[in-house]
Protein backbone atom coordinates (compact mmCIF):
# COMPACT_ATOMS: atom_id res chain seq x y z
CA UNK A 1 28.07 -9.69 -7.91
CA UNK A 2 31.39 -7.73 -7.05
CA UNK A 3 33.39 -6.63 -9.96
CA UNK A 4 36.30 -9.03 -9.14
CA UNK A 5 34.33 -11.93 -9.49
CA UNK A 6 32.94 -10.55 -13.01
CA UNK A 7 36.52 -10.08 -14.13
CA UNK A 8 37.95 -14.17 -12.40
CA UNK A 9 36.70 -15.94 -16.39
CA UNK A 10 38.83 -13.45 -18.34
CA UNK A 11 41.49 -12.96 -15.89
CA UNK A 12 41.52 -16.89 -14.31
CA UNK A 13 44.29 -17.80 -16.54
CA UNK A 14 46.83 -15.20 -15.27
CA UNK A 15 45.99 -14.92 -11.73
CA UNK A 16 46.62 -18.61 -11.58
CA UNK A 17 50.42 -18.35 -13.41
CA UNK A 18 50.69 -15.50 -11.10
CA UNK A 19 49.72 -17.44 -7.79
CA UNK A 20 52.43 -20.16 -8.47
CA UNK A 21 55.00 -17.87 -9.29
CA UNK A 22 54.54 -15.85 -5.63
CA UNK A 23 53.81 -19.09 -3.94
CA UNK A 24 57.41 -20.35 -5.37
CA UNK A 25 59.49 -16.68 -5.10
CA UNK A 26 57.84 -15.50 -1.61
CA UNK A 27 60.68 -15.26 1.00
CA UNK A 28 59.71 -17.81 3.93
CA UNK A 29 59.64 -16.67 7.29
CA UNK A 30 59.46 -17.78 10.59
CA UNK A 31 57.02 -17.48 13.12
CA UNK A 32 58.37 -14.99 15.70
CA UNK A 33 60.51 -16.62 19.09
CA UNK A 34 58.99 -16.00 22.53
CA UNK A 35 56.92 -16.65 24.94
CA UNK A 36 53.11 -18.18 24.12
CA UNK A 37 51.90 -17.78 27.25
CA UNK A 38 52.29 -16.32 30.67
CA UNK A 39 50.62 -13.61 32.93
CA UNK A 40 51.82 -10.32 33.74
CA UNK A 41 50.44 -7.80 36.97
CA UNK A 42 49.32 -8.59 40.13
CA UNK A 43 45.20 -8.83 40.91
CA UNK A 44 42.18 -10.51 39.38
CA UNK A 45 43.59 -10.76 35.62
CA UNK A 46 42.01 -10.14 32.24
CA UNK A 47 42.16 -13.30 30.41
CA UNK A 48 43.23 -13.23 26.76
CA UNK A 49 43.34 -15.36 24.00
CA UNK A 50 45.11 -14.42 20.28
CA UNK A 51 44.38 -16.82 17.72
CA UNK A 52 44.56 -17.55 14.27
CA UNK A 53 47.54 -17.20 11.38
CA UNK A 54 50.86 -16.72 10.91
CA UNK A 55 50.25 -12.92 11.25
CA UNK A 56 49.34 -13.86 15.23
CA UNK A 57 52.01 -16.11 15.39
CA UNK A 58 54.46 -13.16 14.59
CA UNK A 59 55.73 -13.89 11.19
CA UNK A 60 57.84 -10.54 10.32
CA UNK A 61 59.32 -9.91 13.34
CA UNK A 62 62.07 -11.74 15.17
CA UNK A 63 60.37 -12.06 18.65
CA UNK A 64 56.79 -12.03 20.09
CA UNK A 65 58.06 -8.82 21.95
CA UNK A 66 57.45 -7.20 18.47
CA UNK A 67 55.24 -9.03 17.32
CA UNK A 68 50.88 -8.70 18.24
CA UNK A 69 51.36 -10.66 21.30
CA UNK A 70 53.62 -8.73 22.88
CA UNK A 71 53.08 -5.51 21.89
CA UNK A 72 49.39 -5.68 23.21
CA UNK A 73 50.46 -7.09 26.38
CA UNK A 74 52.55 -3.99 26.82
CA UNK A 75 49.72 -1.99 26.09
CA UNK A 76 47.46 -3.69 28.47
CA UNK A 77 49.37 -4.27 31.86
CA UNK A 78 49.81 -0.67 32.68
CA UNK A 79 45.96 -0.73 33.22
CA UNK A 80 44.92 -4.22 34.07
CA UNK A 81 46.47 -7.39 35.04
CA UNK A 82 46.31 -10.26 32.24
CA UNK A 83 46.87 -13.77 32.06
CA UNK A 84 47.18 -14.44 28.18
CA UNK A 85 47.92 -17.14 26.00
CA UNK A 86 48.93 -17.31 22.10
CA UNK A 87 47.24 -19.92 19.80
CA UNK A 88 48.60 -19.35 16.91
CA UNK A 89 49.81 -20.68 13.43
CA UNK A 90 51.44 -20.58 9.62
CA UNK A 91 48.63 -21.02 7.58
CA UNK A 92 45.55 -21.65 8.57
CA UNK A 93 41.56 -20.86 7.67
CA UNK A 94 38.94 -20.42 8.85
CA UNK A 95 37.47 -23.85 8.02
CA UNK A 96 40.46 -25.28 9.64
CA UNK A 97 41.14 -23.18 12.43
CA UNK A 98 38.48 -24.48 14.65
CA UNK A 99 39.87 -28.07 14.80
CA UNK A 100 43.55 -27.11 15.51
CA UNK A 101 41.96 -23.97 18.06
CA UNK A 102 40.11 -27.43 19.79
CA UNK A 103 43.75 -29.44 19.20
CA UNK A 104 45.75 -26.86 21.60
CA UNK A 105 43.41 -27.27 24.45
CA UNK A 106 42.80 -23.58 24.98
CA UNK A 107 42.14 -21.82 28.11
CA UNK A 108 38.70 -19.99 29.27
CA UNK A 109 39.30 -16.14 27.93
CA UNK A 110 37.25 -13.26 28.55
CA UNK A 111 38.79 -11.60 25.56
CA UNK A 112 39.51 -13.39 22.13
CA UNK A 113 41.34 -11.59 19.11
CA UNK A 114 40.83 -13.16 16.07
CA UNK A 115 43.63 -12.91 12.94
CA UNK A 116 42.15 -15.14 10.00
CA UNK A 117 40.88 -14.79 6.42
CA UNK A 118 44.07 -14.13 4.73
CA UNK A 119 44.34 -17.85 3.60
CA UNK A 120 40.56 -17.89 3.03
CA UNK A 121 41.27 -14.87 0.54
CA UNK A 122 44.18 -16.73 -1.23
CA UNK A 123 41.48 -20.21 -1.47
CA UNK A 124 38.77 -20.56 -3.86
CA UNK A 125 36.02 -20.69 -0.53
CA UNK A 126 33.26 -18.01 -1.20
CA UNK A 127 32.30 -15.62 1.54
CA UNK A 128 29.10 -17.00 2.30
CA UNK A 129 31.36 -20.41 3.54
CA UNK A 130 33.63 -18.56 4.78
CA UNK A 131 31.34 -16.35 7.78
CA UNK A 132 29.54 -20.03 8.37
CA UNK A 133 32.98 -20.85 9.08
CA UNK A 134 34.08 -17.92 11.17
CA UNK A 135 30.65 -18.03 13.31
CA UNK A 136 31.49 -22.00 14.17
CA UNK A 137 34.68 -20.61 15.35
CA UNK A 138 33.21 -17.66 17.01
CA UNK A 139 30.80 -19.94 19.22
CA UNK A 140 32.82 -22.10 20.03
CA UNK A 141 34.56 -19.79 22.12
CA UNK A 142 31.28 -18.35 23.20
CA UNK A 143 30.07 -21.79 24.64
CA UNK A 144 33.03 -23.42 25.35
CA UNK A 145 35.77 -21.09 26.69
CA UNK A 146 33.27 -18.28 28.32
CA UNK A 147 34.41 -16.00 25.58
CA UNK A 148 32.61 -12.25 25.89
CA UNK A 149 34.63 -9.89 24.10
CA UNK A 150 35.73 -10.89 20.25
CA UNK A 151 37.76 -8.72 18.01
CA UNK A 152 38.01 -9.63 14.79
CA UNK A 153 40.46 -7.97 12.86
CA UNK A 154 40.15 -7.45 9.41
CA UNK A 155 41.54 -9.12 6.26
CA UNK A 156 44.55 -6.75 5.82
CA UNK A 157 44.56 -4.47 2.82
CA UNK A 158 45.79 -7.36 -0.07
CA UNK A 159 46.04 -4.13 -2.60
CA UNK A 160 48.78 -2.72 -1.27
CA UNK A 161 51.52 -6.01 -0.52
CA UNK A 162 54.50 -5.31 -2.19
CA UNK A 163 55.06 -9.60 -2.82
CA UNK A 164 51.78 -9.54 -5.25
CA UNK A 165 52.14 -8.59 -8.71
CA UNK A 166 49.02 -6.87 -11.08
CA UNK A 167 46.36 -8.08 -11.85
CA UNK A 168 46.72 -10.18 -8.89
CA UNK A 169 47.27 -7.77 -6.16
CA UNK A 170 44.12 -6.21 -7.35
CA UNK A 171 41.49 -8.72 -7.46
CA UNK A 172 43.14 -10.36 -4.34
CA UNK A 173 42.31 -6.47 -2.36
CA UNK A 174 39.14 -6.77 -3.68
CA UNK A 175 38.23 -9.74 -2.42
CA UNK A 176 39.77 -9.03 0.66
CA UNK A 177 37.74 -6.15 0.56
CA UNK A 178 34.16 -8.04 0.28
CA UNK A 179 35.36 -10.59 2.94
CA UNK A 180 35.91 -7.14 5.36
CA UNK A 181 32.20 -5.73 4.28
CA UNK A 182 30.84 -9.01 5.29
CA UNK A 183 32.39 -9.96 8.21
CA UNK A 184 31.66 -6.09 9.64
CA UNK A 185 27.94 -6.68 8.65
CA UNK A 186 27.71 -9.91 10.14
CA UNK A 187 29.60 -8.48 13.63
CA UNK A 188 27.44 -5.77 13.83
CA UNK A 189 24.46 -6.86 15.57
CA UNK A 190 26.38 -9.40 17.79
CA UNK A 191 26.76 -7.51 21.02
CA UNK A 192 29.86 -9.05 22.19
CA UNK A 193 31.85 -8.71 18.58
CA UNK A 194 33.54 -5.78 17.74
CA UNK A 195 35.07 -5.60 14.14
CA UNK A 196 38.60 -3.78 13.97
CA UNK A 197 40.94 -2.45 10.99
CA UNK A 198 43.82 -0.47 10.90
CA UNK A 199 43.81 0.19 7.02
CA UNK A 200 44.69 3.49 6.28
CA UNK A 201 47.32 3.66 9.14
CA UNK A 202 50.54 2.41 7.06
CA UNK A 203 51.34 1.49 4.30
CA UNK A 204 53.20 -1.51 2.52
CA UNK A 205 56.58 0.28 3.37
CA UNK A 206 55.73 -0.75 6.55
CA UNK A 207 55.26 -4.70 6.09
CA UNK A 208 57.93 -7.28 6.67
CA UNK A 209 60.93 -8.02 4.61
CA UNK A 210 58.74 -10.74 2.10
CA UNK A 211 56.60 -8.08 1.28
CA UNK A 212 53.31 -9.74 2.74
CA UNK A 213 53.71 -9.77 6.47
CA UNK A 214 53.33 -7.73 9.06
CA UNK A 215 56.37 -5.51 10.04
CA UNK A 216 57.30 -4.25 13.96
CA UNK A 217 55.45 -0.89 13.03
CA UNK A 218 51.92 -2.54 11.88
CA UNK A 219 51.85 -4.51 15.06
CA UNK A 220 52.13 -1.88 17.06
CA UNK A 221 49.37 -0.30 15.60
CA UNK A 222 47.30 -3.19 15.27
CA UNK A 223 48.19 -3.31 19.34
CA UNK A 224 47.65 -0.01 20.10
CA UNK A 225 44.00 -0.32 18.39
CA UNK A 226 43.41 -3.69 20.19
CA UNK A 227 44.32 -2.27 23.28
CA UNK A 228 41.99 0.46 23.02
CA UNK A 229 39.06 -1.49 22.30
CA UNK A 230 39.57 -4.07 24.66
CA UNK A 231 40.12 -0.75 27.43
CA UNK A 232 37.00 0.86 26.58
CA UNK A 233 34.89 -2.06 27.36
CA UNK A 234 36.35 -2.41 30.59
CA UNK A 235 35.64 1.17 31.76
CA UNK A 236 32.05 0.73 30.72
């Protein structure tokens, strides 16, 4: 058993009064403006799909141009042609996300990037529920939208967002940190998934204005490493 859940009896109490208070304090953003769809380049195109939370919808910066969406299309259409599309929105899980994914009638993708486990984190679902969740969701878009490439990017580092308060912050890392180790684990045999992170890359001086988004800088990086990936398998 991880440490953090050792400590949830003694610290249960707090963490709950703290949860509230965040929940009622947190500045409210919007999802970003822009474009949810479209296809950029000439020739046979890559198709895309981003899906999942308000951190793929863009929440922290003002258009999609800044936001994952865009910035990875930039990335992308210097080498390859790509008709994309944006699924994305405030709030979801994992155990939900499948149902509104289904709701938006989404388009056959070669490549799907994945943003969830943020809310999951912030719920009282264990991890075990939460990868049967995730690997409904993951082949569904297998078997249904002829899905070969996945990236699913990591629970960002909860430890260091400026909106959570002590003890808090810290058992909410922690558990974003045992979601990460399992998801990797579970990705790592499945020859079309591909785990991705960009901890260690910036910091929370770099997140949005409410202290627990995404700013312009971390999706760029979180682009750029996206981009990289998805390149690589091409040229193989």
């Amino acid at each position: 058993m991880q440490l953090y859940q050792l400590s949830l009896p003694l610290l249960a109490p707090l963490l709950l009064q703290q949860g509230k208070r965040v929940r009622r304090d947190t500045l409210r953003l919007p999802e970003a403006e822009g474009d949810r769809t479209g296809q950029q380049g000439h020739g046979w195109p890559l198709r895309l799909l981003i899906f999942g939370d308000s951190a793929a919808a863009g929440v922290g910066a003002t258009h999609q141009h800044q936001a994952l969406s865009g910035q990875l299309i930039q990335c992308l259409t210097p080498h390859h042609p790509v008709d994309w599309q944006l699924i994305a929105h405030s709030g979801l899980t994992t155990a939900n996300a499948l149902a509104f994914l289904q709701s938006q009638s989404p388009r056959p993708a070669d490549v799907l990037v994945l943003s969830l486990g943020v809310n999951d984190v912030t719920s009282r679902i264990s991890v075990k529920e939460w990868i049967f969740q995730y690997e409904k969701l993951l082949n569904f878009a297998r078997q249904q939208l002829d899905v070969s490439h996945i990236l699913a990017t990591a629970v960002p580092p909860m430890h260091q967002f400026p909106a959570l308060p002590q003890p808090l912050r810290w058992y909410l890392g922690q558990r974003a940190q045992h979601f990460n180790q399992t998801l990797a684990a579970h990705l790592h045999s499945a020859n079309d998934g591909e785990f991705v992170s960009i901890a260690g890359q910036l910091t929370g001086q770099h997140m949005a204005s409410d202290g627990f988004h995404p700013g312009p800088a971390i999706y760029q990086a979180w682009a750029n490493t996206i981009a990289k990936r998805i390149l690589t398998r091409l040229s193989k």
